[in-house]
PDB file of N, CA and C in Angstrom:
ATOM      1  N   UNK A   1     -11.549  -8.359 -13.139  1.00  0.00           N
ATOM      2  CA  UNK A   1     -11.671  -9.738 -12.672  1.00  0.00           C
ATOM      3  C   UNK A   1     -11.129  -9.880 -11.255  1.00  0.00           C
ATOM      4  N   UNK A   2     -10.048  -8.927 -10.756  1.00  0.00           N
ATOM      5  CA  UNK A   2      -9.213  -9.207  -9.586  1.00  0.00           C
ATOM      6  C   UNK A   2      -9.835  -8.858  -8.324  1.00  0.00           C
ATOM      7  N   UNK A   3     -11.199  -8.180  -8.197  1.00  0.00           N
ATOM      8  CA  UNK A   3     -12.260  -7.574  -7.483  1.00  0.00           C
ATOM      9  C   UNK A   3     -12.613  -8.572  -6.889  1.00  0.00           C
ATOM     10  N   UNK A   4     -12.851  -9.537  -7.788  1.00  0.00           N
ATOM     11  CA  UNK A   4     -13.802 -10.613  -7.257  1.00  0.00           C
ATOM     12  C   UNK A   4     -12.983 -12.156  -7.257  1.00  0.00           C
ATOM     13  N   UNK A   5     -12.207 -12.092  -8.224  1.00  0.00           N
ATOM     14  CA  UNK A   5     -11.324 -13.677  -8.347  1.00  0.00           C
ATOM     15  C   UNK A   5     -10.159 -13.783  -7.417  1.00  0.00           C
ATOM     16  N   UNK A   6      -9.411 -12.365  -7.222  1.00  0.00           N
ATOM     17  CA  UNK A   6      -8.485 -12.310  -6.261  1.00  0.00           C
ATOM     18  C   UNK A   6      -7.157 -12.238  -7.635  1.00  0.00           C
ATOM     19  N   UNK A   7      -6.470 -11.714  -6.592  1.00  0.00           N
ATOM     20  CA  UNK A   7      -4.946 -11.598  -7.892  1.00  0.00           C
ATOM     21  C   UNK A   7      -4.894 -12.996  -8.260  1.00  0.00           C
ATOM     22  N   UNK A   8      -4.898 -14.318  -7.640  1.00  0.00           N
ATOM     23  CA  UNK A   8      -4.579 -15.928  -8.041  1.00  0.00           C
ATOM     24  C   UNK A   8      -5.554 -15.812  -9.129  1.00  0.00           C
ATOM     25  N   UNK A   9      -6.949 -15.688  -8.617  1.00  0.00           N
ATOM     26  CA  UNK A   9      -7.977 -16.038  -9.576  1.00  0.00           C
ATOM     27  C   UNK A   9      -8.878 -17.216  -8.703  1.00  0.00           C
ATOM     28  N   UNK A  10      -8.661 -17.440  -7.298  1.00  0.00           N
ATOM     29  CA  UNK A  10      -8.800 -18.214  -7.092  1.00  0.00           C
ATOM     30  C   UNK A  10      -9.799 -17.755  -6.118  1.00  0.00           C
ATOM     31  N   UNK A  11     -10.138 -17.249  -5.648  1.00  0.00           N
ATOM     32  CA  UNK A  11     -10.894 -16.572  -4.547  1.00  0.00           C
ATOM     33  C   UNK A  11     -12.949 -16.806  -4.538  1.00  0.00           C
ATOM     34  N   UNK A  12     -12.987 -17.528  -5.926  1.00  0.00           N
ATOM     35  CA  UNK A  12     -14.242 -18.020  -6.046  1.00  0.00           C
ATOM     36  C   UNK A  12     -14.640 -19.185  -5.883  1.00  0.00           C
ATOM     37  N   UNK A  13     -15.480 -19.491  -5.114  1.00  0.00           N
ATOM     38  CA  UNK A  13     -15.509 -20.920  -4.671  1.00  0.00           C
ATOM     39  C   UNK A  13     -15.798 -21.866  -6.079  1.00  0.00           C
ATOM     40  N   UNK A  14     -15.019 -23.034  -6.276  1.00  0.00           N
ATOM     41  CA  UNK A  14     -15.078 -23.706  -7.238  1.00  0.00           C
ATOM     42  C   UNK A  14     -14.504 -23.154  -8.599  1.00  0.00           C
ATOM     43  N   UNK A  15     -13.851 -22.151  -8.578  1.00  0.00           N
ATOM     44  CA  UNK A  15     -13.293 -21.689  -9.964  1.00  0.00           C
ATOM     45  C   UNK A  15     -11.807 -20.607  -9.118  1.00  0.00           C
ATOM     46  N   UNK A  16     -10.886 -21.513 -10.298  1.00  0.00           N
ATOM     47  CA  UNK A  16      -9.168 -21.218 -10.543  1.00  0.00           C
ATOM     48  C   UNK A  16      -9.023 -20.488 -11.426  1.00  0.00           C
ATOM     49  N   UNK A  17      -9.047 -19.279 -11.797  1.00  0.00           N
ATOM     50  CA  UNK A  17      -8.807 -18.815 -13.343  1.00  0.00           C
ATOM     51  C   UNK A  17      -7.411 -19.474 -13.670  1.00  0.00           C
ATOM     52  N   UNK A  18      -6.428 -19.176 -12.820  1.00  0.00           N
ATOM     53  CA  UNK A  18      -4.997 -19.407 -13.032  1.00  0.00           C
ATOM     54  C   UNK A  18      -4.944 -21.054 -13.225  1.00  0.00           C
ATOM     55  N   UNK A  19      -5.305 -21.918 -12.504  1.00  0.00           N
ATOM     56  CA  UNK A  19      -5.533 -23.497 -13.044  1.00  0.00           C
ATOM     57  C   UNK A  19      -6.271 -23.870 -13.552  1.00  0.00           C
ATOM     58  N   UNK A  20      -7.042 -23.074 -14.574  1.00  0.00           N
ATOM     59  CA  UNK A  20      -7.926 -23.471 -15.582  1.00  0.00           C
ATOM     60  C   UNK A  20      -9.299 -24.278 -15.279  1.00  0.00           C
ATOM     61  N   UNK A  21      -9.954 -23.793 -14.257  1.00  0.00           N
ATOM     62  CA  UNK A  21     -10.813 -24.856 -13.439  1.00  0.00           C
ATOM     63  C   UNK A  21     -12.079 -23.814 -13.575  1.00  0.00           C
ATOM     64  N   UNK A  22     -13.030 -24.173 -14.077  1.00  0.00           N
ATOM     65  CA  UNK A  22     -14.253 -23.508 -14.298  1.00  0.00           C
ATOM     66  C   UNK A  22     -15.443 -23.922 -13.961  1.00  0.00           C
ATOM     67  N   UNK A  23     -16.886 -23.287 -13.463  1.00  0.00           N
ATOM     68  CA  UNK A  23     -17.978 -24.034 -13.043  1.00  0.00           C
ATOM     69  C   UNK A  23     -18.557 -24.168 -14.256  1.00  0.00           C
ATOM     70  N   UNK A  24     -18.792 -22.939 -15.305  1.00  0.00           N
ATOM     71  CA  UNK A  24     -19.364 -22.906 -16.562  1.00  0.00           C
ATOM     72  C   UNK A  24     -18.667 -22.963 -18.054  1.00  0.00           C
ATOM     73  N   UNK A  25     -17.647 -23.365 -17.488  1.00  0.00           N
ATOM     74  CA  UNK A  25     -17.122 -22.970 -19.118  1.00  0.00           C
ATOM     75  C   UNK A  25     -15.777 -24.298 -19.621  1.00  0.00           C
ATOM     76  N   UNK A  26     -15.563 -24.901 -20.689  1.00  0.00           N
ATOM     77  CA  UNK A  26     -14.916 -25.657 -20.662  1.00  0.00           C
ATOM     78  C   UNK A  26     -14.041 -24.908 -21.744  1.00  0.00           C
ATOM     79  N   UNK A  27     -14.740 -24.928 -23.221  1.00  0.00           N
ATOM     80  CA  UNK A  27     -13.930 -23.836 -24.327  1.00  0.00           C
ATOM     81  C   UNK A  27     -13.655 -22.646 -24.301  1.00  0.00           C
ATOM     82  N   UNK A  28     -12.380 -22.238 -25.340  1.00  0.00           N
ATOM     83  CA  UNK A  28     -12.596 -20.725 -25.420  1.00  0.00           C
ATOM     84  C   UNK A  28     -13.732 -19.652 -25.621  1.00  0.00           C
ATOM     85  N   UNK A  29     -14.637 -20.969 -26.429  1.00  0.00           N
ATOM     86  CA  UNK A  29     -15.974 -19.840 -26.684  1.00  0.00           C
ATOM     87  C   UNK A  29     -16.912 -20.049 -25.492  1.00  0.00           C
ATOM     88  N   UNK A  30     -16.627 -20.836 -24.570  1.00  0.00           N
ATOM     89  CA  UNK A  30     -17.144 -21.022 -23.570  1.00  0.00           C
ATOM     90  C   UNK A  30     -16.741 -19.640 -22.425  1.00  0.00           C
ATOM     91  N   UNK A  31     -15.665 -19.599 -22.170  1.00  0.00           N
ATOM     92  CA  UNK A  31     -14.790 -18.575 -21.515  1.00  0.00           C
ATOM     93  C   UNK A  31     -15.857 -17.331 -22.222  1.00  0.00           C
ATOM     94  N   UNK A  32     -15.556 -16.943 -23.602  1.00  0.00           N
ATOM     95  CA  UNK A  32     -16.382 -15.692 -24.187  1.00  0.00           C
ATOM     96  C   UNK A  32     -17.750 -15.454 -23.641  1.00  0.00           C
ATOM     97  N   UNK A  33     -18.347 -16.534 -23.149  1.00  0.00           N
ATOM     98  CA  UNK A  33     -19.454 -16.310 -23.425  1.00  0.00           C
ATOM     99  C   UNK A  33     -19.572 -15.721 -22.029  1.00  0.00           C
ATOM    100  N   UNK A  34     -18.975 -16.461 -20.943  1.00  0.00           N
ATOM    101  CA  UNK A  34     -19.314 -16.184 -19.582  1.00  0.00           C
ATOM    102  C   UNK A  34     -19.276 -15.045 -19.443  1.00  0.00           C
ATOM    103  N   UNK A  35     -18.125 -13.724 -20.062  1.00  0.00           N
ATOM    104  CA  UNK A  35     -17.434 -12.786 -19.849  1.00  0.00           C
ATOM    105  C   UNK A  35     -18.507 -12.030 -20.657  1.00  0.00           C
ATOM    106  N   UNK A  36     -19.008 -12.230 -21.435  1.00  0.00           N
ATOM    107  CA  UNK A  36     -19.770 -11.370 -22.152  1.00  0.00           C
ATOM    108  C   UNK A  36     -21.055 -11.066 -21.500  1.00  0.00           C
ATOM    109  N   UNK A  37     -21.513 -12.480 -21.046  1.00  0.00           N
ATOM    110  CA  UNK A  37     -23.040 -12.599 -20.305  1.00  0.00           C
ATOM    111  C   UNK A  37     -22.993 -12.059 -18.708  1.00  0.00           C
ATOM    112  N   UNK A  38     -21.877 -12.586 -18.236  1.00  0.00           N
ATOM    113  CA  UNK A  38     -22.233 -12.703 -16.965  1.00  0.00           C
ATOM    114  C   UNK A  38     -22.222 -14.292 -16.321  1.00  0.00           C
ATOM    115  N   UNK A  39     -22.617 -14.372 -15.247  1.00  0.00           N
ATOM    116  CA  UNK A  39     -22.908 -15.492 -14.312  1.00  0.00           C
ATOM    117  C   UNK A  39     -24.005 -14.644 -13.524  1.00  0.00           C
ATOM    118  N   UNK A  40     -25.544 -14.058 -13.720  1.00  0.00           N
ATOM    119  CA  UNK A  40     -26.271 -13.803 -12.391  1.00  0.00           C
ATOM    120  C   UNK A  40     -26.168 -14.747 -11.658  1.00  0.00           C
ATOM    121  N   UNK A  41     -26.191 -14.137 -10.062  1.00  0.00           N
ATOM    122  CA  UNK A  41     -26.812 -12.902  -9.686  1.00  0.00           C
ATOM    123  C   UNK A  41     -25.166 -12.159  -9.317  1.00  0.00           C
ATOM    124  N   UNK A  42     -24.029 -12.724  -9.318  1.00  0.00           N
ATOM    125  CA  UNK A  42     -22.625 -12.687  -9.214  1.00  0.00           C
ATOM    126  C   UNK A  42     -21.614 -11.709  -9.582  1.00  0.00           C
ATOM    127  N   UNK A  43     -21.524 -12.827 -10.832  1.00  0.00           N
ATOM    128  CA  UNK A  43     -20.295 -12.118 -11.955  1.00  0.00           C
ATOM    129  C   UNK A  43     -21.355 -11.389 -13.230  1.00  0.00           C
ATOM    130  N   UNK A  44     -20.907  -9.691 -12.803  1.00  0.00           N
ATOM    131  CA  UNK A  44     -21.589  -8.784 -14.041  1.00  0.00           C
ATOM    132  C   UNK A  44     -21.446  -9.420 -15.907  1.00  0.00           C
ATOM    133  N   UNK A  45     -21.936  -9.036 -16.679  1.00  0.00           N
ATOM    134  CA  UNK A  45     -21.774  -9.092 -18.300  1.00  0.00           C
ATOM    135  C   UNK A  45     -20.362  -8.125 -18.152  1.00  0.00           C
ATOM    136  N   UNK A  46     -19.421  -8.215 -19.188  1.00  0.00           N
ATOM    137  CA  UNK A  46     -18.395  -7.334 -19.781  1.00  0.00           C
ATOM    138  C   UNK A  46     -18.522  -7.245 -20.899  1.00  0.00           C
ATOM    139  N   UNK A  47     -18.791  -6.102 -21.727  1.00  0.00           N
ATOM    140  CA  UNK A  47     -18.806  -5.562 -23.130  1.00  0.00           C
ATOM    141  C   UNK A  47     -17.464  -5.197 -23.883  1.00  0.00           C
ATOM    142  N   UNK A  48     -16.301  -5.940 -23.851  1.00  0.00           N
ATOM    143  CA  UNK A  48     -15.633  -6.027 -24.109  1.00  0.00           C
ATOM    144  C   UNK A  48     -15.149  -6.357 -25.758  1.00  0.00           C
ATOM    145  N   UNK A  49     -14.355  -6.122 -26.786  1.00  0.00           N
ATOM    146  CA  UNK A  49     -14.306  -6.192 -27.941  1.00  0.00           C
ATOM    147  C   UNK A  49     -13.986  -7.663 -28.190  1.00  0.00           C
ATOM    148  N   UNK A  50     -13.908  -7.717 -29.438  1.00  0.00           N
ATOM    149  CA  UNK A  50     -13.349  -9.506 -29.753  1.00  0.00           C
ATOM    150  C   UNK A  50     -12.057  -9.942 -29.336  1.00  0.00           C
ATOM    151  N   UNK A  51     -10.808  -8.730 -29.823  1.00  0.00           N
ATOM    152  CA  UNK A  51      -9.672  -8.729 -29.312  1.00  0.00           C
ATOM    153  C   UNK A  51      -9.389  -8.807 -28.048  1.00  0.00           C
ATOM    154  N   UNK A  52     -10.338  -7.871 -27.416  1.00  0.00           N
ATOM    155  CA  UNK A  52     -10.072  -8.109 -25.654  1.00  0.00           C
ATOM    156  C   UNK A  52     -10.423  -9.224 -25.227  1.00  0.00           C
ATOM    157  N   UNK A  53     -11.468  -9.699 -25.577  1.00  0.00           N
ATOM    158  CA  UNK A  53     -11.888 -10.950 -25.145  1.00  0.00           C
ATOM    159  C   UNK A  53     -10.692 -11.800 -25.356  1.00  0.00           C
ATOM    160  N   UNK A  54     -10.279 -12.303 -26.929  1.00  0.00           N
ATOM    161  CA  UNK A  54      -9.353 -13.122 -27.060  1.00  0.00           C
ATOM    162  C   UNK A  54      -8.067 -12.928 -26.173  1.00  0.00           C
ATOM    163  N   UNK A  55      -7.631 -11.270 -25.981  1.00  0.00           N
ATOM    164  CA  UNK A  55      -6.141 -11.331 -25.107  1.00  0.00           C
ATOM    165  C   UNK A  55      -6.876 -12.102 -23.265  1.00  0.00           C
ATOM    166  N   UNK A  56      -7.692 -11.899 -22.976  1.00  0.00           N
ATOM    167  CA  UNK A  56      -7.902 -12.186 -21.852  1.00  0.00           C
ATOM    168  C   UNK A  56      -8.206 -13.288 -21.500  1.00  0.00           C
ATOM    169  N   UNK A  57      -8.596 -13.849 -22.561  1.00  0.00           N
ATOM    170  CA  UNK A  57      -8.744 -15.660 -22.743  1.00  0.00           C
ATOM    171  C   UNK A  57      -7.252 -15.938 -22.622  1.00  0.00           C
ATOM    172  N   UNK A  58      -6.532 -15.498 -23.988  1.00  0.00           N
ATOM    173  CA  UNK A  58      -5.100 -15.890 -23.734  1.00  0.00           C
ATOM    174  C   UNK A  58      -4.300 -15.669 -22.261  1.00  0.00           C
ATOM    175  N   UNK A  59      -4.639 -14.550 -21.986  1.00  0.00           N
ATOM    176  CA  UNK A  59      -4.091 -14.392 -20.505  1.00  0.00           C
ATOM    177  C   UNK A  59      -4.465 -15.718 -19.013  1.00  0.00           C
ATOM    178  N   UNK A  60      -5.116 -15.727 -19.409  1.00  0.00           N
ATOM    179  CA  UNK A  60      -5.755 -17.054 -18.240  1.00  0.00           C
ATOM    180  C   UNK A  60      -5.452 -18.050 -18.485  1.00  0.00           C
ATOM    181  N   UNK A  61      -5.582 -18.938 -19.880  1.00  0.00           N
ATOM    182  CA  UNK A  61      -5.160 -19.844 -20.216  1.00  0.00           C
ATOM    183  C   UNK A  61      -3.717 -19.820 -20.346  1.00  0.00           C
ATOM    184  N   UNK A  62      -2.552 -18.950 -20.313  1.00  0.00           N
ATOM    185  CA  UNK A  62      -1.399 -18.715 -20.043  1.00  0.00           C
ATOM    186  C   UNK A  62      -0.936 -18.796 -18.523  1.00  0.00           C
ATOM    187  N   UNK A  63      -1.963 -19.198 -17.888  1.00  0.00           N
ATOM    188  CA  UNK A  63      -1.698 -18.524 -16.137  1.00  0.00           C
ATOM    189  C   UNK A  63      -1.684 -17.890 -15.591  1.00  0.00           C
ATOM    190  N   UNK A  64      -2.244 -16.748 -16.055  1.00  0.00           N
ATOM    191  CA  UNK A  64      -1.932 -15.297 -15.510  1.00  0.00           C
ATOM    192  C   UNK A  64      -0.482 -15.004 -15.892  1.00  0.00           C
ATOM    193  N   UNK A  65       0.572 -15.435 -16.860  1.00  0.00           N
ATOM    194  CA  UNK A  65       1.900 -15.201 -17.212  1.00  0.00           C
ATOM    195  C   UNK A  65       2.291 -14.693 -18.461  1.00  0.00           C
ATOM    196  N   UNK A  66       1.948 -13.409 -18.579  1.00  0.00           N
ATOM    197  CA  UNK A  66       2.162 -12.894 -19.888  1.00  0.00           C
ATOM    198  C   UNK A  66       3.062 -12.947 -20.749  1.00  0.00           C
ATOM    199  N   UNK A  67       3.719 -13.594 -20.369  1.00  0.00           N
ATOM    200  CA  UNK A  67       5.315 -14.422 -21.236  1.00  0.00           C
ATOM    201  C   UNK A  67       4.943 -15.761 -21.810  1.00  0.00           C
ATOM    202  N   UNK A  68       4.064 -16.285 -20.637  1.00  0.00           N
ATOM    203  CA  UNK A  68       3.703 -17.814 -21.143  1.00  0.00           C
ATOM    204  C   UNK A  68       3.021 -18.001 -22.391  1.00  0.00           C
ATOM    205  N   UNK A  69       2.774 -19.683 -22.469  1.00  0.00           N
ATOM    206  CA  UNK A  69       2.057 -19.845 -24.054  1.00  0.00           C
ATOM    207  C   UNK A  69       0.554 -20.167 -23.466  1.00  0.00           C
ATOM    208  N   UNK A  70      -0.142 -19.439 -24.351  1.00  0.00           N
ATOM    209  CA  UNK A  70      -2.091 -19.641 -23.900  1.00  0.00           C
ATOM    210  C   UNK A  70      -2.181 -21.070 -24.464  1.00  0.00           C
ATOM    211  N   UNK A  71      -2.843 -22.066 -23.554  1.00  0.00           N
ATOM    212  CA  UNK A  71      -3.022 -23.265 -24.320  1.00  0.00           C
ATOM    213  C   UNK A  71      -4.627 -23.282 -24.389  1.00  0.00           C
ATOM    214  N   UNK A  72      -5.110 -23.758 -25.555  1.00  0.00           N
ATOM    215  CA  UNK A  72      -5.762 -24.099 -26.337  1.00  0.00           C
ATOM    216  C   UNK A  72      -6.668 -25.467 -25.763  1.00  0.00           C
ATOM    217  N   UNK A  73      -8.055 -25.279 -25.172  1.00  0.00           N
ATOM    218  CA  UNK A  73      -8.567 -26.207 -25.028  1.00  0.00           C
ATOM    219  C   UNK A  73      -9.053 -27.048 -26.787  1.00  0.00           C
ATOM    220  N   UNK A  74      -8.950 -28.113 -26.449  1.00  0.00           N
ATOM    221  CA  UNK A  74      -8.907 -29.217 -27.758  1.00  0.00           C
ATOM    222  C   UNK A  74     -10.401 -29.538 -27.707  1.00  0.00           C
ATOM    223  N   UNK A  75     -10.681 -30.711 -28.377  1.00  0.00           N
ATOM    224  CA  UNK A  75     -12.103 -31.741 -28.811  1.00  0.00           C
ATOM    225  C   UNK A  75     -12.788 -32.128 -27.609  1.00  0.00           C
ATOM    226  N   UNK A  76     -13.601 -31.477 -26.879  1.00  0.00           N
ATOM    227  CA  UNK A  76     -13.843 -32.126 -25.526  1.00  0.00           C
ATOM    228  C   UNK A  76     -14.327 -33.377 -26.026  1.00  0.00           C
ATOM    229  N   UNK A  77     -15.004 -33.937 -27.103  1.00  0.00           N
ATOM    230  CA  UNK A  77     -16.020 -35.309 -26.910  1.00  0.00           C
ATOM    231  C   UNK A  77     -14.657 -36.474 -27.268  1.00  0.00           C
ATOM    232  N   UNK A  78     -13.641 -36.054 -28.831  1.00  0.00           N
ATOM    233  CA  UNK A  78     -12.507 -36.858 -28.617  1.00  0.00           C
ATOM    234  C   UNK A  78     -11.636 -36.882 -27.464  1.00  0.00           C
ATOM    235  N   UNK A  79     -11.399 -36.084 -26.788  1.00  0.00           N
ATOM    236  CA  UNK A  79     -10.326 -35.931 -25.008  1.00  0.00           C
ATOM    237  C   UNK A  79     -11.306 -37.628 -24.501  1.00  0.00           C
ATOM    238  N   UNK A  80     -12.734 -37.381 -24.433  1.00  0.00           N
ATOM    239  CA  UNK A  80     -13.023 -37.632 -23.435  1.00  0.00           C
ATOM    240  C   UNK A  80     -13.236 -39.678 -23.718  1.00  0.00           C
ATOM    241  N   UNK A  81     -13.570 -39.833 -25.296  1.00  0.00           N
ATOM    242  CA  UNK A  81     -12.488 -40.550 -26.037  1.00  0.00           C
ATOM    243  C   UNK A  81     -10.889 -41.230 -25.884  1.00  0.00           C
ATOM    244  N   UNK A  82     -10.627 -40.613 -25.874  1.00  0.00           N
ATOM    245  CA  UNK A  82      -9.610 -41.206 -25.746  1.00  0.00           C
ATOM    246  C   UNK A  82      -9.406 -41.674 -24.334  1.00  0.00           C
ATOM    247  N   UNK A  83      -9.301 -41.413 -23.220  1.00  0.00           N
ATOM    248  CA  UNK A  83      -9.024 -41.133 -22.260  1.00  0.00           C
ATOM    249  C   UNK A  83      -9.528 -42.831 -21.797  1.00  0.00           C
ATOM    250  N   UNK A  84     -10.947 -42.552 -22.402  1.00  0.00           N
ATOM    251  CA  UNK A  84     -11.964 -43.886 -21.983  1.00  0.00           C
ATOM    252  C   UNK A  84     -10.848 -44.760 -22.756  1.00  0.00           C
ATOM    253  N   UNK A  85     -10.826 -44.808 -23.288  1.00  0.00           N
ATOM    254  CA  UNK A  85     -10.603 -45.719 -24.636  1.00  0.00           C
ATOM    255  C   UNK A  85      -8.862 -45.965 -24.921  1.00  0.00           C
ATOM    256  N   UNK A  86      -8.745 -45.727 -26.177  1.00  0.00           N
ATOM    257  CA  UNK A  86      -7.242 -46.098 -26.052  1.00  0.00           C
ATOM    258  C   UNK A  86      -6.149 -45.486 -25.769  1.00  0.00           C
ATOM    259  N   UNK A  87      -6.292 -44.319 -24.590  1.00  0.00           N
ATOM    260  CA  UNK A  87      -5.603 -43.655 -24.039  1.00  0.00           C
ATOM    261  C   UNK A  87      -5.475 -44.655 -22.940  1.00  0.00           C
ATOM    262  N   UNK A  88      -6.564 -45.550 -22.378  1.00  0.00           N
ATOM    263  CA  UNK A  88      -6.130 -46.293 -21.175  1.00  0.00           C
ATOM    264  C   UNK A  88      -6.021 -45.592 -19.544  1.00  0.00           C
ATOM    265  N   UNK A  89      -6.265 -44.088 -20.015  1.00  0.00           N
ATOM    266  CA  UNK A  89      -5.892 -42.951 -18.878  1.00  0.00           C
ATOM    267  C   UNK A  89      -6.560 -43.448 -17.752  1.00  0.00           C
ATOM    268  N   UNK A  90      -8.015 -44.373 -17.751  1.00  0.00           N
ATOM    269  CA  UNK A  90      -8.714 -44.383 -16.241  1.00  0.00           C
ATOM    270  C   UNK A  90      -8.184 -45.396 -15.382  1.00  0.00           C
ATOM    271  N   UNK A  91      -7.125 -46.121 -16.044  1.00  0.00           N
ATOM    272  CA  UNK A  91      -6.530 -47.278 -15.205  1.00  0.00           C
ATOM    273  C   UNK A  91      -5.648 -46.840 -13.991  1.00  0.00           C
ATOM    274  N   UNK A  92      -4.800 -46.048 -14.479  1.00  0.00           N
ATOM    275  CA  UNK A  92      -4.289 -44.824 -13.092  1.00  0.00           C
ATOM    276  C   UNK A  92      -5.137 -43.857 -12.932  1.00  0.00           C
ATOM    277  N   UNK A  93      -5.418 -42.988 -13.415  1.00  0.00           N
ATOM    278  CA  UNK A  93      -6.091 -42.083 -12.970  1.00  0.00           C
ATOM    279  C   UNK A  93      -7.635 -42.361 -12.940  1.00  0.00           C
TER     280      UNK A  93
END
């Protein structure tokens, strides 16, 4: 990944691995899929096992901090729910 993302992860226009900021992918199985397929004409497919996949998901979603905790993207349609709604979130933000 560091070939092309840069040690940050950041080195691709529009995508942070390390701040969790993606053009294609919002879930973990989202993340899988990219890594498995590819992005033509770009980012190659990786044939990677289930486990690898999952540690490397965990790794990113940790920050690149292998001590840290991998967080877990949630319900995108409830997030987006709430947020509208009785989270109240769009009044500041």
């Amino acid at each position: 990944c560091q070939l092309c993302h840069g040690a940050g992860g950041d080195t691709v226009a529009g995508v942070n691995l390390r701040l969790g900021r993606f053009r294609r992918a919002v879930t973990d199985d989202d993340l899988a899929k990219v890594i498995a397929q590819g992005v033509p004409p770009a980012m190659p497919s990786f044939k990677l096992s289930a486990d690898d996949t999952r540690g490397l998901i965990a790794f990113i979603r940790a920050g690149f901090d292998p001590s840290g905790t991998a967080v877990k993207v949630g319900n995108v349609d409830r997030g987006r729910a709430l947020f509208s709604g009785k989270g109240g979130c769009a009044t500041c933000h």
